[in-house]
N, C-alpha and C. Protein backbone atom coordinates (compact mmCIF):
# COMPACT_ATOMS: atom_id res chain seq x y z
N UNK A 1 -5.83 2.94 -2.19
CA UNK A 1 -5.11 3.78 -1.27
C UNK A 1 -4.80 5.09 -2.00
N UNK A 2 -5.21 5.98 -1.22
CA UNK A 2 -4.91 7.20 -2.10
C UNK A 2 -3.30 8.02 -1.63
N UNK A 3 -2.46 8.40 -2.33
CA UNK A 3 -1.45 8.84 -1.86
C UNK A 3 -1.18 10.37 -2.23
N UNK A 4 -0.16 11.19 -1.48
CA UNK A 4 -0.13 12.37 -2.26
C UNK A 4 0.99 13.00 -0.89
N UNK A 5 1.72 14.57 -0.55
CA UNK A 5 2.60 15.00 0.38
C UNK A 5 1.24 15.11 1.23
N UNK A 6 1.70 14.54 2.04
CA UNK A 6 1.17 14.78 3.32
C UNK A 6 0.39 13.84 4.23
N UNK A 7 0.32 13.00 3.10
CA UNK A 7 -0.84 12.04 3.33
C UNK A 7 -0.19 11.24 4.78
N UNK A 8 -1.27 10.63 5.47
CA UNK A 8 -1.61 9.87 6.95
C UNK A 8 -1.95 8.51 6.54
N UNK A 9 -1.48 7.49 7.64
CA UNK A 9 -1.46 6.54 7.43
C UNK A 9 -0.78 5.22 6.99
N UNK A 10 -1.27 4.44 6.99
CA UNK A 10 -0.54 2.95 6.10
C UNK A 10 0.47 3.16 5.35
N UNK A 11 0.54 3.96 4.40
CA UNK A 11 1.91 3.99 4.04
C UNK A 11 2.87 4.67 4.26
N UNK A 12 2.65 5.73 4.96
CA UNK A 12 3.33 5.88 5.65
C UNK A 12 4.24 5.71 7.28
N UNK A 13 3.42 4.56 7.35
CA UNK A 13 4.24 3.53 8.63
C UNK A 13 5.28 3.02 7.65
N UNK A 14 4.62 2.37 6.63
CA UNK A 14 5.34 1.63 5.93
C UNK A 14 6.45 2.04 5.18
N UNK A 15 6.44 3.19 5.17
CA UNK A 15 7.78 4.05 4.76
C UNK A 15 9.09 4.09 5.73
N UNK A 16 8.27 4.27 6.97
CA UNK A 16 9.01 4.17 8.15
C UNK A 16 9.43 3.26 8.87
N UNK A 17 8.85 1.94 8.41
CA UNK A 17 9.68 0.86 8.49
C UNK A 17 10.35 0.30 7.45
N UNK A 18 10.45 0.78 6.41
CA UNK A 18 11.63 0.63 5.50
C UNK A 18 12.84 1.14 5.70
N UNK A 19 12.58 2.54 6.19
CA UNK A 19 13.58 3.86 6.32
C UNK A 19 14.29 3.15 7.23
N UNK A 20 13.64 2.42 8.01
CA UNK A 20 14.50 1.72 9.33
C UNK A 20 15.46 0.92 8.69
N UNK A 21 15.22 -0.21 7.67
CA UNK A 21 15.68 -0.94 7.08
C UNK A 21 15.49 -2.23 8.17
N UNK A 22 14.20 -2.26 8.70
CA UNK A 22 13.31 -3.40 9.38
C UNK A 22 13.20 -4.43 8.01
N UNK A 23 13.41 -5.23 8.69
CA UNK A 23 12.46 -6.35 7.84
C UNK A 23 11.10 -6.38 7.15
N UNK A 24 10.61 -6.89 6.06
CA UNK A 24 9.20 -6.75 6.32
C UNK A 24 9.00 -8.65 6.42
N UNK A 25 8.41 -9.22 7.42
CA UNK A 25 8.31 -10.27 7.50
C UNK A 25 6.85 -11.30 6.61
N UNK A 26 6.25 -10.81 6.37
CA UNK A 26 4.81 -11.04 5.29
C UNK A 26 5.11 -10.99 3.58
N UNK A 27 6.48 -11.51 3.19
CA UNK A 27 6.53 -11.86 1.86
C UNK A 27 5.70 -12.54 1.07
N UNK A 28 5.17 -13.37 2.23
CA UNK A 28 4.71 -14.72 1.65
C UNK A 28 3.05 -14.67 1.50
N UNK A 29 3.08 -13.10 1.97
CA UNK A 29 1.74 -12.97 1.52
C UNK A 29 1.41 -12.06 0.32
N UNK A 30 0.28 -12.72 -0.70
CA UNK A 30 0.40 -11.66 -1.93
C UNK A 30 -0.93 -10.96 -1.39
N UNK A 31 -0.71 -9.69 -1.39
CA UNK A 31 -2.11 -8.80 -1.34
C UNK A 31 -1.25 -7.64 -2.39
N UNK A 32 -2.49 -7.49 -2.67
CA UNK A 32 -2.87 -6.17 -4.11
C UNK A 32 -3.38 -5.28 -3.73
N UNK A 33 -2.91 -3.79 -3.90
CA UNK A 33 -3.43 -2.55 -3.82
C UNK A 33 -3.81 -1.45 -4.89
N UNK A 34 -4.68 -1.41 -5.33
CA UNK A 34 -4.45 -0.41 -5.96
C UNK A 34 -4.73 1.23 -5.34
N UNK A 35 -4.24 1.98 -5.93
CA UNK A 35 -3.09 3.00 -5.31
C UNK A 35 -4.00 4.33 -6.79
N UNK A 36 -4.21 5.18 -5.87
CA UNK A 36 -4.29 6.68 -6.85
C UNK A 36 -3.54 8.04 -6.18
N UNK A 37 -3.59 8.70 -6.91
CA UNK A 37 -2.58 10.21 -6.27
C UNK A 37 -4.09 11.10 -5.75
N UNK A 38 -3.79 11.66 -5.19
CA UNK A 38 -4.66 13.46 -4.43
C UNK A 38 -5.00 13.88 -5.93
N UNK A 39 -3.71 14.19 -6.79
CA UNK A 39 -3.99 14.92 -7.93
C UNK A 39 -5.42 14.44 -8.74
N UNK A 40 -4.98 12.86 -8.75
CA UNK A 40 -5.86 12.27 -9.72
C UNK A 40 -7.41 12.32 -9.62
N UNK A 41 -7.26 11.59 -8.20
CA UNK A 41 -8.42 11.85 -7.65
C UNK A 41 -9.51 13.23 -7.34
N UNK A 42 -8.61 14.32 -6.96
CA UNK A 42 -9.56 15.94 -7.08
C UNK A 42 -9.64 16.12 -8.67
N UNK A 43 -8.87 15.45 -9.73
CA UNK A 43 -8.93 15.55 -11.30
C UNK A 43 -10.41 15.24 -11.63
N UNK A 44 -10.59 13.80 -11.32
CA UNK A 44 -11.92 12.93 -11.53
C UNK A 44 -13.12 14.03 -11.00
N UNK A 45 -12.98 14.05 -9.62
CA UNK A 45 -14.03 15.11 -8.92
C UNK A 45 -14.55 15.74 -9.48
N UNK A 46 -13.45 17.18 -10.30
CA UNK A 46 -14.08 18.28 -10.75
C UNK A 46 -14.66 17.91 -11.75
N UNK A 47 -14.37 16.85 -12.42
CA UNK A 47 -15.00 16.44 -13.94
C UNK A 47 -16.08 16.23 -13.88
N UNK A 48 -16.62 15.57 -12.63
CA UNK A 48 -17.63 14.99 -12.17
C UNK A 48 -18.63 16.09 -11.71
N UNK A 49 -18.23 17.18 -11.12
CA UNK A 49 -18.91 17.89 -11.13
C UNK A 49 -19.21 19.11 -12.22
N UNK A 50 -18.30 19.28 -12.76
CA UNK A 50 -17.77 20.14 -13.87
C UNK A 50 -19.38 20.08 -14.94
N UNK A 51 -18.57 18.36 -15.41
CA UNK A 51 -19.20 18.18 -16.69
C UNK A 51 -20.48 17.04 -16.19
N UNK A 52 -21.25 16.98 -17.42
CA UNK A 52 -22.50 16.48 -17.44
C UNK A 52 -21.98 14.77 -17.67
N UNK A 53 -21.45 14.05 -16.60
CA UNK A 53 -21.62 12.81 -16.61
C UNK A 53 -22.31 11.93 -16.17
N UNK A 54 -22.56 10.60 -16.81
CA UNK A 54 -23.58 9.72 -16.22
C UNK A 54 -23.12 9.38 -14.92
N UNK A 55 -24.32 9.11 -14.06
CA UNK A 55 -24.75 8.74 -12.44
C UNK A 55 -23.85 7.51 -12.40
N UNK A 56 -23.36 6.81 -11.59
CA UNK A 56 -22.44 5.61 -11.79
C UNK A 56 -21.37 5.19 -10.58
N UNK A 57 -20.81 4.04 -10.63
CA UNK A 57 -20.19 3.64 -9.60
C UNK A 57 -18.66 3.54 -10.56
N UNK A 58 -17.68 4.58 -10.27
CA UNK A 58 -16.29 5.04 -10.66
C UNK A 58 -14.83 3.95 -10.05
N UNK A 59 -14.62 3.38 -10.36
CA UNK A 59 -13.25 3.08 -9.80
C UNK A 59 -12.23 4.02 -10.16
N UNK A 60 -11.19 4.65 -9.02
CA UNK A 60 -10.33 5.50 -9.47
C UNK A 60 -8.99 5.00 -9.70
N UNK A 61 -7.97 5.00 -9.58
CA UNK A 61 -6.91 3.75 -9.57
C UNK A 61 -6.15 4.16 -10.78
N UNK A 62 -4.70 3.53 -10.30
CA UNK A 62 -3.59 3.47 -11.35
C UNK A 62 -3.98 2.50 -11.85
N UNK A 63 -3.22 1.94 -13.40
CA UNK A 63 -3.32 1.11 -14.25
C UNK A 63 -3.34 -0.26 -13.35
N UNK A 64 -2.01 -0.34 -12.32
CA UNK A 64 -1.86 -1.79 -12.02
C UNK A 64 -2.15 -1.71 -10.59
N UNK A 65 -2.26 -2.62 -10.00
CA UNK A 65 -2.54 -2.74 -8.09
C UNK A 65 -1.26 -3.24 -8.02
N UNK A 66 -0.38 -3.13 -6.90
CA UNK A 66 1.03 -3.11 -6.53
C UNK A 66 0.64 -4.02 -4.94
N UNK A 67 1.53 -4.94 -4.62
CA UNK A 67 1.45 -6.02 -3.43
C UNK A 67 1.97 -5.05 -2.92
N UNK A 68 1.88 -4.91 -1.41
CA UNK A 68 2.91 -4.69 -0.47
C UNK A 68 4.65 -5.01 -1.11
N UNK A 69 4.57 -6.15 -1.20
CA UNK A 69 6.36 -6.31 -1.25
C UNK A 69 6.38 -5.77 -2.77
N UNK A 70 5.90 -5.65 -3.98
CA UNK A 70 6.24 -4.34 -4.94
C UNK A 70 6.26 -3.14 -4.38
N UNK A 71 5.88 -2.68 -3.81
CA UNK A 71 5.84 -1.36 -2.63
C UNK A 71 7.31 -1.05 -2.19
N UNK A 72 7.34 -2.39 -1.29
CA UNK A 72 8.83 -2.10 -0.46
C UNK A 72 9.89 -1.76 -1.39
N UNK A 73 9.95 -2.76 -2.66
CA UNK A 73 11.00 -3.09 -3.56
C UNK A 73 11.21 -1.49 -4.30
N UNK A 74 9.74 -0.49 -4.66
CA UNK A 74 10.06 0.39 -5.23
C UNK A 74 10.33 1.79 -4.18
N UNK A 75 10.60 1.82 -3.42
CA UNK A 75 10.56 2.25 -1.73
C UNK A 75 12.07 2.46 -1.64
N UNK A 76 12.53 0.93 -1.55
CA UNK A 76 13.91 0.76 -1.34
C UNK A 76 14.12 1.35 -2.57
N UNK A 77 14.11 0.73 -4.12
CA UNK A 77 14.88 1.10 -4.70
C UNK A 77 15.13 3.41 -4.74
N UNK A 78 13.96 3.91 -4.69
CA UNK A 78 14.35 5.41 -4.47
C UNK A 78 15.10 5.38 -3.37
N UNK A 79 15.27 4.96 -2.57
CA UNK A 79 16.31 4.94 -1.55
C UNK A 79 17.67 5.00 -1.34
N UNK A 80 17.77 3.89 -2.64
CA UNK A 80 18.90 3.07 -3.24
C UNK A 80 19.29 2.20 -2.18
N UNK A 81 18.51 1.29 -1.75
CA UNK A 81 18.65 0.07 -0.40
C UNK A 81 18.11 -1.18 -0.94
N UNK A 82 19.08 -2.33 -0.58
CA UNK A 82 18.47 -3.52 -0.95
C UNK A 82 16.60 -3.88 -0.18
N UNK A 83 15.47 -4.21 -0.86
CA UNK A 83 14.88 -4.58 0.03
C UNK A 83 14.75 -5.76 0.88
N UNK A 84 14.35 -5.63 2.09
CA UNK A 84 15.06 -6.66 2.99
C UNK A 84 13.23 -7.23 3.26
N UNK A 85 12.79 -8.25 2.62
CA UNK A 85 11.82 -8.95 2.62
C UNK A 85 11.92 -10.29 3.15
N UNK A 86 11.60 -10.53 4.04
CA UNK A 86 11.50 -12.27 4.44
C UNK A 86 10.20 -13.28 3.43
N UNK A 87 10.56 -13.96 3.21
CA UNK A 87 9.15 -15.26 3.10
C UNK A 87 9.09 -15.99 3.75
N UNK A 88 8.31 -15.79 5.52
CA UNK A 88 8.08 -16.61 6.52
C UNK A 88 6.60 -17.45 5.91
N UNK A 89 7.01 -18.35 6.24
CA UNK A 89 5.49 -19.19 6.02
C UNK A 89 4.24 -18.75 6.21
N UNK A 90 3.30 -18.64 5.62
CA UNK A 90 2.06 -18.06 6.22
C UNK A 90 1.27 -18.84 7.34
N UNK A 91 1.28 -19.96 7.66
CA UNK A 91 1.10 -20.55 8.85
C UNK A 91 1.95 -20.23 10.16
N UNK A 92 2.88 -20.22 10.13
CA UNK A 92 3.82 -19.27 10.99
C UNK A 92 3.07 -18.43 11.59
N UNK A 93 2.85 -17.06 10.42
CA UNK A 93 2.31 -15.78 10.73
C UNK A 93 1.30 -16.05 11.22
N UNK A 94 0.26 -16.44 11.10
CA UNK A 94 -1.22 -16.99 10.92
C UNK A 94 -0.90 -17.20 12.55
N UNK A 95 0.04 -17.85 13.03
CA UNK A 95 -0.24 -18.42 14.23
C UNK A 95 0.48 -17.38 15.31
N UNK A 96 1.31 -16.58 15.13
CA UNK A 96 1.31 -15.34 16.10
C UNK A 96 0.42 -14.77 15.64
N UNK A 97 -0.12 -14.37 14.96
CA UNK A 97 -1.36 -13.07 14.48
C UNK A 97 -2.50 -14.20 15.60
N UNK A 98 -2.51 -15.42 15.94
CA UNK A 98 -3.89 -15.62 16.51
C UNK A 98 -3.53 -15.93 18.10
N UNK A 99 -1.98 -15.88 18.13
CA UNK A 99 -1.43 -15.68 19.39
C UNK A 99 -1.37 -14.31 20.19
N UNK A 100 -0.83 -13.26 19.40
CA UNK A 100 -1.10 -11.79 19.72
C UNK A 100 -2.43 -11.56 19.76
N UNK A 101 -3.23 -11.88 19.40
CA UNK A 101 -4.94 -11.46 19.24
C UNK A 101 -5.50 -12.48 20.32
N UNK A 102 -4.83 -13.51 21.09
CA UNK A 102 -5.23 -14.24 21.90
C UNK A 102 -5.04 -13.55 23.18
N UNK A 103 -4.12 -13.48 23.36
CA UNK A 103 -3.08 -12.61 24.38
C UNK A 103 -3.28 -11.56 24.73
N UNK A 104 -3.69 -10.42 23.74
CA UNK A 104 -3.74 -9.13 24.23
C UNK A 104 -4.95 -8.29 24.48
């Protein structure tokens, strides 16, 4: 996920349902992101075009990939707000996610 001012998208819903101080109900799920800045990424670019590097398949990325609920937790904490994370069962979820997708 690339981030930077201005940026569209995913995390920024997800900002906006923090800001709410919504729940996030998917604790119980671990997914991993890894996450780069605008900066970093137009950094790599020019290098790439700049300088004489080998042809190749680049991963760009911060050191670590961050779950969703590390997200919220560092979200809230600039906030200074407890984060308000549920751990609903993933069968639970699993079964409105195939109820809403049934339904609608």
């Amino acid at each position: 996920m690339i981030h930077g001012p201005g940026n569209k998208g995913n995390l920024n819903l997800l900002y906006k349902v923090v800001s709410k101080s919504i729940p996030w109900p998917l604790g119980a799920f671990d997914n991993r992101r890894s996450f780069t800045s605008i900066d970093n990424l137009c950094f790599v670019i020019d290098r790439l075009i700049s300088e004489n590097i080998k042809p190749g398949v680049y991963h760009i990325a911060d050191d670590e990939p961050l779950s969703t609920n590390e997200l919220i937790e560092v979200i809230c904490e600039t906030m200074g707000r407890k984060a308000r994370i549920w751990y609903l069962p993933q069968k639970l979820m699993n079964g409105v996610a195939w109820i809403a997708r049934t339904f609608t």
